[in-house]
Protein backbone atom coordinates (compact mmCIF):
# COMPACT_ATOMS: atom_id res chain seq x y z
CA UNK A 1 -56.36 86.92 156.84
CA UNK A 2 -58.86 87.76 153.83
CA UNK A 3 -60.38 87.51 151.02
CA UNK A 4 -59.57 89.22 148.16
CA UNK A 5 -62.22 90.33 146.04
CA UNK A 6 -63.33 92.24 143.00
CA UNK A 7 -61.36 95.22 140.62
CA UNK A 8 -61.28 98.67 142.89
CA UNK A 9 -59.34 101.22 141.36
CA UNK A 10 -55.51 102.74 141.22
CA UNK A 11 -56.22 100.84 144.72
CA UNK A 12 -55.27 103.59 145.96
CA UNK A 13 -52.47 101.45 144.78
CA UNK A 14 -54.06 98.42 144.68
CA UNK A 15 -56.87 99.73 143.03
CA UNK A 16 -56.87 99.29 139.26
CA UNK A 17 -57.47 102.00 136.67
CA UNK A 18 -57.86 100.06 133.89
CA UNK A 19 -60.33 96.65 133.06
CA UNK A 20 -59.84 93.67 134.77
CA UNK A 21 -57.52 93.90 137.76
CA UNK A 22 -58.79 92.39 140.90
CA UNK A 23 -58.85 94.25 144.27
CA UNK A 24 -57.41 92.45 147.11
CA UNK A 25 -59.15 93.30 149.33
CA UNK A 26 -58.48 91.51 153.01
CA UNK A 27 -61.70 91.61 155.63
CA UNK A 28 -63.92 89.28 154.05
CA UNK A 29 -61.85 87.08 154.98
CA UNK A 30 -60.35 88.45 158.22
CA UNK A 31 -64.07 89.12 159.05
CA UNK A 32 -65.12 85.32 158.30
CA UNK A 33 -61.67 84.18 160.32
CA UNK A 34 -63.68 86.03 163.46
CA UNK A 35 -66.56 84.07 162.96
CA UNK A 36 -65.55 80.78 162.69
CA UNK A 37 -63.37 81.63 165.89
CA UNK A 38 -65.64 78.79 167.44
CA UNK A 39 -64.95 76.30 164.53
CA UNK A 40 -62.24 74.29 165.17
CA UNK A 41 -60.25 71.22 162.91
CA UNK A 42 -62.72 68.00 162.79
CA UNK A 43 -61.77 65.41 160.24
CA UNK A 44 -60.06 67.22 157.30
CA UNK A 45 -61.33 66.70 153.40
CA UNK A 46 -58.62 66.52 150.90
CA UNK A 47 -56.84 69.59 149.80
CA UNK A 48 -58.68 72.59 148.27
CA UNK A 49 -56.23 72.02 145.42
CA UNK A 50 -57.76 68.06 144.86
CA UNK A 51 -61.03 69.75 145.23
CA UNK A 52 -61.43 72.65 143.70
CA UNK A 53 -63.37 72.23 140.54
CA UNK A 54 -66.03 70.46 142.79
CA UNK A 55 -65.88 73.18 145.31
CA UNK A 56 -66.69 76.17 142.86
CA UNK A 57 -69.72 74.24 141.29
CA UNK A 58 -70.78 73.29 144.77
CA UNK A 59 -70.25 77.05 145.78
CA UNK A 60 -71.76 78.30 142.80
CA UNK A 61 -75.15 76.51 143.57
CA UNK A 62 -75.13 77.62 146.99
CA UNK A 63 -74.72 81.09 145.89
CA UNK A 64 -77.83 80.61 143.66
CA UNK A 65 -79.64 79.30 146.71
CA UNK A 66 -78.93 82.21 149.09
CA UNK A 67 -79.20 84.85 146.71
CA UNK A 68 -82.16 83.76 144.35
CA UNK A 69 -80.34 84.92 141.29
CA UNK A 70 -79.36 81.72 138.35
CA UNK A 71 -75.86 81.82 137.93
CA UNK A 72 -74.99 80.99 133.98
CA UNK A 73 -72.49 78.83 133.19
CA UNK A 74 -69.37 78.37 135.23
CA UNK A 75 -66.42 79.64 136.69
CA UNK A 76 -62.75 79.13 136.03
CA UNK A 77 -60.56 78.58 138.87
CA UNK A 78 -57.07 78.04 139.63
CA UNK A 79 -54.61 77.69 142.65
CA UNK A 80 -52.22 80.53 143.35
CA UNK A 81 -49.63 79.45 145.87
CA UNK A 82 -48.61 82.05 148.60
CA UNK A 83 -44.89 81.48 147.30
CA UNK A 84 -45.57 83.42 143.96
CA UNK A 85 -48.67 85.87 145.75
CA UNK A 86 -46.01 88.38 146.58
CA UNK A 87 -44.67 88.48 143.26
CA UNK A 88 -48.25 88.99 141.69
CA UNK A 89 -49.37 91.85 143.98
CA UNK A 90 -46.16 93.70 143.41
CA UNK A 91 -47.11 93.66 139.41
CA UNK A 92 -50.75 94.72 140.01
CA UNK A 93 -49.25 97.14 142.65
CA UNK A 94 -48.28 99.36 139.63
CA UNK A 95 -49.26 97.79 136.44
CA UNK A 96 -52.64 100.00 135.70
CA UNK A 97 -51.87 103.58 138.16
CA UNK A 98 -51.88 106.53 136.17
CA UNK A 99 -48.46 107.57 136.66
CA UNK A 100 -45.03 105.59 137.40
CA UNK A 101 -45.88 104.44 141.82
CA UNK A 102 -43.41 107.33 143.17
CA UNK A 103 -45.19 110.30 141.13
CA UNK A 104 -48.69 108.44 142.15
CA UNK A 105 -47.56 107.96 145.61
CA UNK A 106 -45.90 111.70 145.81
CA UNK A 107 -49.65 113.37 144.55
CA UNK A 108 -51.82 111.56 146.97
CA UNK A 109 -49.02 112.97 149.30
CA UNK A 110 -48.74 116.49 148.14
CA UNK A 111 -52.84 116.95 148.36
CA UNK A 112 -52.23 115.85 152.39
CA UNK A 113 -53.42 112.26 152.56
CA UNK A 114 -50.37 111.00 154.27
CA UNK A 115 -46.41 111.96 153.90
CA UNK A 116 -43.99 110.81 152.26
CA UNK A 117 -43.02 107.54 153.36
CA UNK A 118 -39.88 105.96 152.74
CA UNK A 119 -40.26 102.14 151.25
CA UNK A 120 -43.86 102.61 150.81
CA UNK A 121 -44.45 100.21 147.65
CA UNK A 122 -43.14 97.67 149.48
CA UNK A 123 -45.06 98.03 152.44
CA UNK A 124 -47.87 98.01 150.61
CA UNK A 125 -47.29 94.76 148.85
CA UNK A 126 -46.64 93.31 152.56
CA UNK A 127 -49.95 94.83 153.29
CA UNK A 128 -51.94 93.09 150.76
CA UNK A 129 -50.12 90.00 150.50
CA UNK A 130 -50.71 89.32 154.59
CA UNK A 131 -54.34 90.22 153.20
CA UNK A 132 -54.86 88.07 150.32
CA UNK A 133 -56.81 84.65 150.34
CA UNK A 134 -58.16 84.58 147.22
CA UNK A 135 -60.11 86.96 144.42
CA UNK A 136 -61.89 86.96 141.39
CA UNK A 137 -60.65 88.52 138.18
CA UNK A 138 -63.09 89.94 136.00
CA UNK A 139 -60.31 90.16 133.23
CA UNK A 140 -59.81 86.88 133.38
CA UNK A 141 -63.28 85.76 134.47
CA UNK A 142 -61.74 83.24 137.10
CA UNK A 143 -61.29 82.87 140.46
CA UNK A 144 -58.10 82.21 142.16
CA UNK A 145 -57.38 80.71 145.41
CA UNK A 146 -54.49 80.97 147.82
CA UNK A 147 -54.37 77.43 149.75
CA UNK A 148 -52.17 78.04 152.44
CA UNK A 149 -53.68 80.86 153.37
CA UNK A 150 -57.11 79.84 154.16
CA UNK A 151 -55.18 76.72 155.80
CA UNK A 152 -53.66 79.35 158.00
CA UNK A 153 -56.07 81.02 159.36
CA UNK A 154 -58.73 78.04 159.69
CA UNK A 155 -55.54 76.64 161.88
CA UNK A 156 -56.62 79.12 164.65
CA UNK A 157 -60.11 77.79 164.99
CA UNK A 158 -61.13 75.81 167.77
CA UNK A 159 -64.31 74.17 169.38
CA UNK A 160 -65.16 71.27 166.65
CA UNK A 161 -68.50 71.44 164.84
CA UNK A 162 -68.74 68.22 163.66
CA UNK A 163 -67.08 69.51 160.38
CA UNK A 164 -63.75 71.27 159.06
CA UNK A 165 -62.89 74.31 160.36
CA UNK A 166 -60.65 74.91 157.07
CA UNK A 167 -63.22 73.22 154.32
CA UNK A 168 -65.96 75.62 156.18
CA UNK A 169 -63.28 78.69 155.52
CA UNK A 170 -62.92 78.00 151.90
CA UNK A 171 -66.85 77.18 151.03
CA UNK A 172 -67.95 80.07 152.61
CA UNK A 173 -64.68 81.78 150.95
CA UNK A 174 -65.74 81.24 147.79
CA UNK A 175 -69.18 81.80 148.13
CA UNK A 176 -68.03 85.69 148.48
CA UNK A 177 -65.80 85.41 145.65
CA UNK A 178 -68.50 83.95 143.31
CA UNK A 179 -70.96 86.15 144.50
CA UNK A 180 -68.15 89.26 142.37
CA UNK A 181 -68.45 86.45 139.73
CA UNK A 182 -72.42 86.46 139.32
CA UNK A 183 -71.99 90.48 139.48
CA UNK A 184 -69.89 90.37 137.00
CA UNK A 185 -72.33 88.48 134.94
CA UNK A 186 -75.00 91.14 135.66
CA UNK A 187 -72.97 94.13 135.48
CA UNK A 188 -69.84 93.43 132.86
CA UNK A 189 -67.52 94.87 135.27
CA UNK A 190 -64.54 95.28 132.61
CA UNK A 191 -66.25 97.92 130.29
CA UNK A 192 -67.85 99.75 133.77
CA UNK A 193 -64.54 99.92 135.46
CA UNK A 194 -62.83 101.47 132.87
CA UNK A 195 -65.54 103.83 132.45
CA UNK A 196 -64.46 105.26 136.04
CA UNK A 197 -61.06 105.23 135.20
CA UNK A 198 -61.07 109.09 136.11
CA UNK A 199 -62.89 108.98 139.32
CA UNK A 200 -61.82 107.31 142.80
CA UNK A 201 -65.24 108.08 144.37
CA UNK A 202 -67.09 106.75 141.53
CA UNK A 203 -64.92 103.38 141.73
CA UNK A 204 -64.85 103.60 145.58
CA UNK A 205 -68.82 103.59 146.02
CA UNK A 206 -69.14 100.79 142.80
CA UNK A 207 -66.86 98.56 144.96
CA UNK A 208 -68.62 99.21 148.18
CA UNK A 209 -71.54 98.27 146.56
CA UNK A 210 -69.79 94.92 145.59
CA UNK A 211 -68.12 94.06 148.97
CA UNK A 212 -71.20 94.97 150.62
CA UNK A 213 -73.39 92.30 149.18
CA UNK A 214 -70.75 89.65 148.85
CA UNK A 215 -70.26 90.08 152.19
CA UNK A 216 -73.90 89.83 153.28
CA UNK A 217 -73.55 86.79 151.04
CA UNK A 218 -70.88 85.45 152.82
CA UNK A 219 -72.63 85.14 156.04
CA UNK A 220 -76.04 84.11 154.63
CA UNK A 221 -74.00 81.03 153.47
CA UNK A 222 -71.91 80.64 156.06
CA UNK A 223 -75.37 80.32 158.81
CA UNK A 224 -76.60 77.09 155.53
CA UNK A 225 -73.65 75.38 156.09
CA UNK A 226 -73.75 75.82 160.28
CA UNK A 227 -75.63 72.87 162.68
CA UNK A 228 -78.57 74.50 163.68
CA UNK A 229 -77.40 74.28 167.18
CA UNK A 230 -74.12 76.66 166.30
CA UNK A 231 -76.21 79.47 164.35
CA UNK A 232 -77.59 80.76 167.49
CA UNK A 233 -73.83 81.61 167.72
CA UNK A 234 -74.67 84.01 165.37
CA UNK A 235 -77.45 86.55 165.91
CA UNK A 236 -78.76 88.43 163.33
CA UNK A 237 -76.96 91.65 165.06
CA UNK A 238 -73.65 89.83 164.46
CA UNK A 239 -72.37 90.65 161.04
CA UNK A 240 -73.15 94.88 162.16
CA UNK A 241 -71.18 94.48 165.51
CA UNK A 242 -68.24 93.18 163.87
CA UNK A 243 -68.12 95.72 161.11
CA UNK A 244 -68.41 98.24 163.91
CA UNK A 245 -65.45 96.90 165.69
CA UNK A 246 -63.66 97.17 161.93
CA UNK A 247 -64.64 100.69 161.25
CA UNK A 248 -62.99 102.09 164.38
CA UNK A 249 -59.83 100.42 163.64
CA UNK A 250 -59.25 97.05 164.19
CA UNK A 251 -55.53 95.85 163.98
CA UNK A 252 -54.87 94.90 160.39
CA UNK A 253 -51.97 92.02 159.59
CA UNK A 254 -49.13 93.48 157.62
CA UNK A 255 -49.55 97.17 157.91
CA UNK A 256 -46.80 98.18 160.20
CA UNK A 257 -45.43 101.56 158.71
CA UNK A 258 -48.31 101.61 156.03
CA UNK A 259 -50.14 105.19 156.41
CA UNK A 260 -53.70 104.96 157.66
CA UNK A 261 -54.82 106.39 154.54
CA UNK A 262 -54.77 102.94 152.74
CA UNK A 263 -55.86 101.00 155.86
CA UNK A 264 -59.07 103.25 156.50
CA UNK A 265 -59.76 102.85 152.07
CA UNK A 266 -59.53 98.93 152.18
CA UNK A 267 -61.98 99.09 155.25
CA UNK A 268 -64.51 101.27 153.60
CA UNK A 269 -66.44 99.21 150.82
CA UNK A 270 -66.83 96.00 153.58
CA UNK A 271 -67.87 98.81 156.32
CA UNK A 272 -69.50 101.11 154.18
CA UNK A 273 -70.83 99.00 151.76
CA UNK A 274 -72.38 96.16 154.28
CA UNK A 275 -74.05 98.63 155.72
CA UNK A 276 -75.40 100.18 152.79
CA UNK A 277 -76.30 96.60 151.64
CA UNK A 278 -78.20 95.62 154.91
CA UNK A 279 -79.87 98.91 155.06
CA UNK A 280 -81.65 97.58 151.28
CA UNK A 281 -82.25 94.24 151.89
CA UNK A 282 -84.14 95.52 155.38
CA UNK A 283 -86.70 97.64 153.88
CA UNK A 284 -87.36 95.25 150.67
CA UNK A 285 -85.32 91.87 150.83
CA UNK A 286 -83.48 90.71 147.99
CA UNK A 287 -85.40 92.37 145.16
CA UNK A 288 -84.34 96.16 146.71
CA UNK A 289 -81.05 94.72 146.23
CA UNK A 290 -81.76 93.42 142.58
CA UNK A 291 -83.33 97.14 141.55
CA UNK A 292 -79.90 98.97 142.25
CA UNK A 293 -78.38 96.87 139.53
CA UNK A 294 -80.44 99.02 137.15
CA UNK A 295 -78.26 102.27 138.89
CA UNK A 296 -75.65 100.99 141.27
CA UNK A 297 -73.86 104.18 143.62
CA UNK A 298 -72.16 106.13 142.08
CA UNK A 299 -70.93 108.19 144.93
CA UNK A 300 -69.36 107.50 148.53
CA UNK A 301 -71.83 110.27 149.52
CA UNK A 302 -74.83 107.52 148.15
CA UNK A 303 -73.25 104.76 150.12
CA UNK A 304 -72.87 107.22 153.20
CA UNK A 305 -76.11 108.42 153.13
CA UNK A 306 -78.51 105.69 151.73
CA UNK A 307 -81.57 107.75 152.28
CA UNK A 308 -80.21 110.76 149.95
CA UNK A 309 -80.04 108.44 147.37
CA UNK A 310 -82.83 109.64 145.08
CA UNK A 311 -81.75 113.17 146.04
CA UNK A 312 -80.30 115.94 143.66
CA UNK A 313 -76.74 117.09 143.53
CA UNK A 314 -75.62 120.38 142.27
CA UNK A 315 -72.47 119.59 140.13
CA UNK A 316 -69.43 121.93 139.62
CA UNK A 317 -70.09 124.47 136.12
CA UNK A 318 -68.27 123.31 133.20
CA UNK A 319 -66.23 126.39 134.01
CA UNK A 320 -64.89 125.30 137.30
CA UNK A 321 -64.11 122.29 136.60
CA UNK A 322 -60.13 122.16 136.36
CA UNK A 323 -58.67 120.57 133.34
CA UNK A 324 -55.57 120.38 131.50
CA UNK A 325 -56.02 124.31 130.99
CA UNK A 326 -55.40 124.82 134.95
CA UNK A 327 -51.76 123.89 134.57
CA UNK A 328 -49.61 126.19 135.07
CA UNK A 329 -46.46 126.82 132.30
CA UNK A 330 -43.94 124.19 132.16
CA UNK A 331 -45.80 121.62 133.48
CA UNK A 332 -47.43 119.22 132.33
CA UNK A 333 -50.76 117.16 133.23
CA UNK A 334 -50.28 113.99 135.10
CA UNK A 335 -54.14 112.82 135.47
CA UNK A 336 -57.48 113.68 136.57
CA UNK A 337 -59.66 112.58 139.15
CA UNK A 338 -62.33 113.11 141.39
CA UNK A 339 -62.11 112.32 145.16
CA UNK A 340 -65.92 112.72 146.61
CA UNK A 341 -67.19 112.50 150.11
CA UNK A 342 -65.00 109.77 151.62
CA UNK A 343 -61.61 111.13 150.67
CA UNK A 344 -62.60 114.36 151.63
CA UNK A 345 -63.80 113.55 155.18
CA UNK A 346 -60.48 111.43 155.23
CA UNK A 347 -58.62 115.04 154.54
CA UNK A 348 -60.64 116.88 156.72
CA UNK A 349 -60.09 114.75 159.84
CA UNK A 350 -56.46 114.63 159.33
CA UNK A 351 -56.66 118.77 159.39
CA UNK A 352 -58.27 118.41 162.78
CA UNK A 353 -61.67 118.74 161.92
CA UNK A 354 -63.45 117.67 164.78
CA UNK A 355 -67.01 117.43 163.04
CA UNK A 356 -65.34 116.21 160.06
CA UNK A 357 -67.79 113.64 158.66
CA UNK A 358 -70.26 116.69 159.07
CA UNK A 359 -68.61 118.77 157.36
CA UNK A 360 -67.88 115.85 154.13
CA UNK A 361 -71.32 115.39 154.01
CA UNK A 362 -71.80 119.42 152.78
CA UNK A 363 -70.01 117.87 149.52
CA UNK A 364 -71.58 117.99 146.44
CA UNK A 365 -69.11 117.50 143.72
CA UNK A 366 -65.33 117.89 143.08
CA UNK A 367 -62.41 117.80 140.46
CA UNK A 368 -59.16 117.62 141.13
CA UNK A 369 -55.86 117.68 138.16
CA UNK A 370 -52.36 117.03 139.26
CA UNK A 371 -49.23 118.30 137.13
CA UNK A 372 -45.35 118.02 137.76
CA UNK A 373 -42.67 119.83 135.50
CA UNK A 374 -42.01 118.50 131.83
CA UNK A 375 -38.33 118.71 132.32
CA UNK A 376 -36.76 116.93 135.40
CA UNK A 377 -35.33 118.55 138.52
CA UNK A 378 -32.90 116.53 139.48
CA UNK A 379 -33.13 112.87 141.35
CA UNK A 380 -34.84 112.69 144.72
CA UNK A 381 -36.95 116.00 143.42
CA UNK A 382 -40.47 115.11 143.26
CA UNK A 383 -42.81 118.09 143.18
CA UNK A 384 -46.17 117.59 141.95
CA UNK A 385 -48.96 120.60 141.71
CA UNK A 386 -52.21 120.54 141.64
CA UNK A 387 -55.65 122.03 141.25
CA UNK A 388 -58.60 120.93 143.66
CA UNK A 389 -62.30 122.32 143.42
CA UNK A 390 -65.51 121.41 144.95
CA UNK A 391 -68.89 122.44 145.34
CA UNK A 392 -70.60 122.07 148.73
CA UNK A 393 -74.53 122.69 149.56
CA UNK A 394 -73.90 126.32 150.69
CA UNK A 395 -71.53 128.90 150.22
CA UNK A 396 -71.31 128.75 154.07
CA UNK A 397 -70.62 124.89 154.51
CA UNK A 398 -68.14 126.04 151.73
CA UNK A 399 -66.45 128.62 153.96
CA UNK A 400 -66.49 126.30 157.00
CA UNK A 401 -65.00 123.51 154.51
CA UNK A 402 -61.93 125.79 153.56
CA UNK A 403 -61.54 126.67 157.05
CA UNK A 404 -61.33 123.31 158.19
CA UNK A 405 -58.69 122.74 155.47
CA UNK A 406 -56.16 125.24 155.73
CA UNK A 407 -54.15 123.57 158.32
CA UNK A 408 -53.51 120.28 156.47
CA UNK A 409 -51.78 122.78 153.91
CA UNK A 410 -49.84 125.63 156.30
CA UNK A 411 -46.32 124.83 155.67
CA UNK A 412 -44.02 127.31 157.76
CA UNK A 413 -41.26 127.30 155.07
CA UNK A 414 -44.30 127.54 151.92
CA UNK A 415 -42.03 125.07 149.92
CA UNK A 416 -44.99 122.68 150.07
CA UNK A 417 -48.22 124.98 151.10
CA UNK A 418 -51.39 125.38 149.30
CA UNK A 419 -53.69 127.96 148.90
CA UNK A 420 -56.86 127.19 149.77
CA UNK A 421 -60.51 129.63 149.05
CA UNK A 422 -63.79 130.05 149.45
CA UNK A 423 -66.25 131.89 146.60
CA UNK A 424 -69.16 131.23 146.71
CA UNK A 425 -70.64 127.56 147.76
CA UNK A 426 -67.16 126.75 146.03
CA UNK A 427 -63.80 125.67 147.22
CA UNK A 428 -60.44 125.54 145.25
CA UNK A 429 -57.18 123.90 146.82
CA UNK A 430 -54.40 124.83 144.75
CA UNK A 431 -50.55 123.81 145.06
CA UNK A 432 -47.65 124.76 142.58
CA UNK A 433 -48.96 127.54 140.87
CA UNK A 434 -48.27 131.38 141.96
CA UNK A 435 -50.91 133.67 142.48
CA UNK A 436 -50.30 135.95 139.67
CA UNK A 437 -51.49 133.19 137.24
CA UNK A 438 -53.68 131.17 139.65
CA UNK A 439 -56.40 131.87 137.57
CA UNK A 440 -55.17 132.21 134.01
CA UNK A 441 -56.01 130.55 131.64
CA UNK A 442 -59.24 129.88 132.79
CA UNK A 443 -61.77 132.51 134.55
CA UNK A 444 -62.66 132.87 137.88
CA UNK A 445 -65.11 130.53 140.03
CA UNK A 446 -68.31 131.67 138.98
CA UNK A 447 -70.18 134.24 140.73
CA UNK A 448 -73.29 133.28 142.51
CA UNK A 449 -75.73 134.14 140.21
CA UNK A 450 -74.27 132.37 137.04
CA UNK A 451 -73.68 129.32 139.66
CA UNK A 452 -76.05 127.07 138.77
CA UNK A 453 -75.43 123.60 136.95
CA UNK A 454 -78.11 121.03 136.18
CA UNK A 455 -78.32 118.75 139.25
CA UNK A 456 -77.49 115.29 139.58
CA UNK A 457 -79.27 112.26 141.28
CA UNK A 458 -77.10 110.76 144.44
């Protein structure tokens, strides 16, 4: 079961592109389900749906408690009933991606993070809805709560506390979904989401960010509301063993036939971000946390490596960067984006890389364009091109990069092979386009020596 929380982007489905739509994302909640594993059903309070009003404020002040931050005003809240949650998802499954789902689905597919899979928008509306607990809109600026849901899973509790297994669920539930709504407060998540609207690293290391301290949240609530004889239950190693046991793979409800790609992406901002989180509040408390607001991540490779974080990047030139130019005649551009460290270690492992996450952690910038013809080929045709560069720290972590690569895009018949190269500390991936105008209209990679762009903080 989960929680639901905050906007991530095209979602990698889920994940909006534009303002407002929440993620659903699941292991909050599947994470606090573990927890509470010793909580069982005492006497049960009225319905969260009798309640709820009263629950929010209540949550709301224990938020302000554990995090030391005033929460102004209130929050809006509603019930969403797991009859019409299906319904929902499969809107915001497609509502805000940057192309219509099977020409979204068929480029994450063509640049090699999974294949083509039969059904797959359904699957992943399974997925999420098996996921979904509850989540906060920032479009709406209210937080919505799936009853039977959290009813479900606090079902499965046992040993007795001398409270409610389920009314201990949906407090500590909703302290991580008012924790997105007192970031939203702080960070006016509408206008900065649709900022990264071009840019699933960017969006992927904001929401990590997010997750991460709602998370830590979560279980600094959850250990107020605890007898003190049950939060020895608890040690303070707790929270980091059971993201462990998530980051290697723990079975996920619902995602029979759903490529690992997706699984692996929801995992990463309650993994990656917790971490990242916990790794703050350990060397300064609270107020570390409260200084990143001023400069949240901005790349997977920040939450990845926390100590690089004040460290320079060198981006791609102006020159490299692909754009609307790159396309090839008689296509046309279908959108832009930039992948970054996470998606690329995702790529390279599925090539075979054995020091994979090694090898991401060379990256230092990317941009990638996708394009598919203007006129159609025919029905059950979906080719999509594209054109992939990045910059690593060296133009031999560059070569070792492209090596690593070339298997994910070998294709004995070519119909669907890319070319990939080294220049430089440069890569370029490119699919659909034939050598002899590979590089028109646009130049070459730049040569070493005119290589050098002004350098970015992590």
């Amino acid at each position: 079961m989960v929680t639901s929380t905050v906007n991530p982007k095209r979602g990698r489905m889920i994940r909006e592109r534009a303002a407002g739509r929440p993620s659903i994302r699941p292991f909050a909640f599947a994470l606090l389900a573990a927890l509470l594993a010793a909580v069982g059903p005492a006497a049960a309070e009225r319905p969260i749906a009798e309640r709820l009003p009263a629950a929010v404020a209540g949550a709301q002040k224990l938020v302000e408690k554990v995090r030391g931050v005033p929460f102004p005003g209130t929050v809006a809240s509603a019930i969403l009933h797991e009859k019409d949650l299906a319904r929902v998802l499969a809107k915001k499954l497609v509502e805000d991606l940057p192309a219509p789902f099977p020409r979204y689905a068929a480029s994450l597919a063509a640049a090699g993070f999974f294949d083509p899979e039969p059904g797959l928008e359904q699957k992943l509306t399974t997925l999420y809805t098996r996921q979904v607990a509850g989540f906060y809109d920032p479009a709406e600026k209210k937080f919505f709560i799936v009853p039977e849901r959290t009813a479900e899973t606090a079902v499965a509790g046992t040993a007795a506390l001398g409270l409610s297994a389920e009314t201990l669920l949906e407090d500590t539930l909703l302290a991580h979904e008012l924790t997105h709504a007192l970031q939203d407060r702080r960070l006016d998540l509408v206008p900065r989401l649709k900022a990264l609207h071009d840019s699933s690293d960017g969006l992927l290391a904001l929401e990590a960010f997010l997750e991460g301290e709602a998370t830590v949240v979560m279980m600094d609530a959850l250990l107020t509301r605890l007898p003190d004889e049950s939060k020895e239950l608890f040690g303070e190693d707790t929270l980091a063993t059971m993201m462990s046991g998530l980051a290697k793979g723990a079975a996920v409800e619902g995602a029979e036939g759903v490529p690992p790609f997706f699984v692996k992406e929801m995992l990463f901002p309650y993994v990656g971000g917790t971490a990242w989180i916990q790794a703050r509040k350990k060397t300064g408390g609270w107020p570390a946390v409260d200084a990143a607001y001023a400069r949240p991540p901005r790349t997977t490779s920040e939450i990845l490596h926390p100590e690089r974080a004040s460290s320079a990047r060198v981006l791609l030139n102006a020159g490299d960067r692909p754009t609307s130019a790159s396309i090839p005649p008689g296509m046309r551009l279908l959108y832009e984006d930039t992948f970054g460290e996470w998606m690329l270690g995702f790529l390279l492992e599925r090539a075979g890389a054995t020091d994979a996450a090694a090898l991401a952690a060379e990256w230092q910038d990317d941009r990638v364009v996708f394009f598919e013809p203007k006129e159609s080929l025919g029905a059950g045709t979906l080719p999509v091109g594209f054109v992939w560069r990045l910059r690593a720290t060296s133009p031999a972590a560059a070569k070792r990069i492209a090596t690593a690569l070339e298997p994910l895009y070998a294709r004995p018949d070519g119909r669907f092979a890319a070319t990939v190269t080294a220049t430089a500390d440069r890569v370029e991936i490119v699919r659909g386009r034939t050598a002899a105008h590979a590089r028109a209209p646009e130049r070459a990679l730049s040569s070493p020596r005119s290589a050098s762009a002004p350098p970015e903080g992590r």
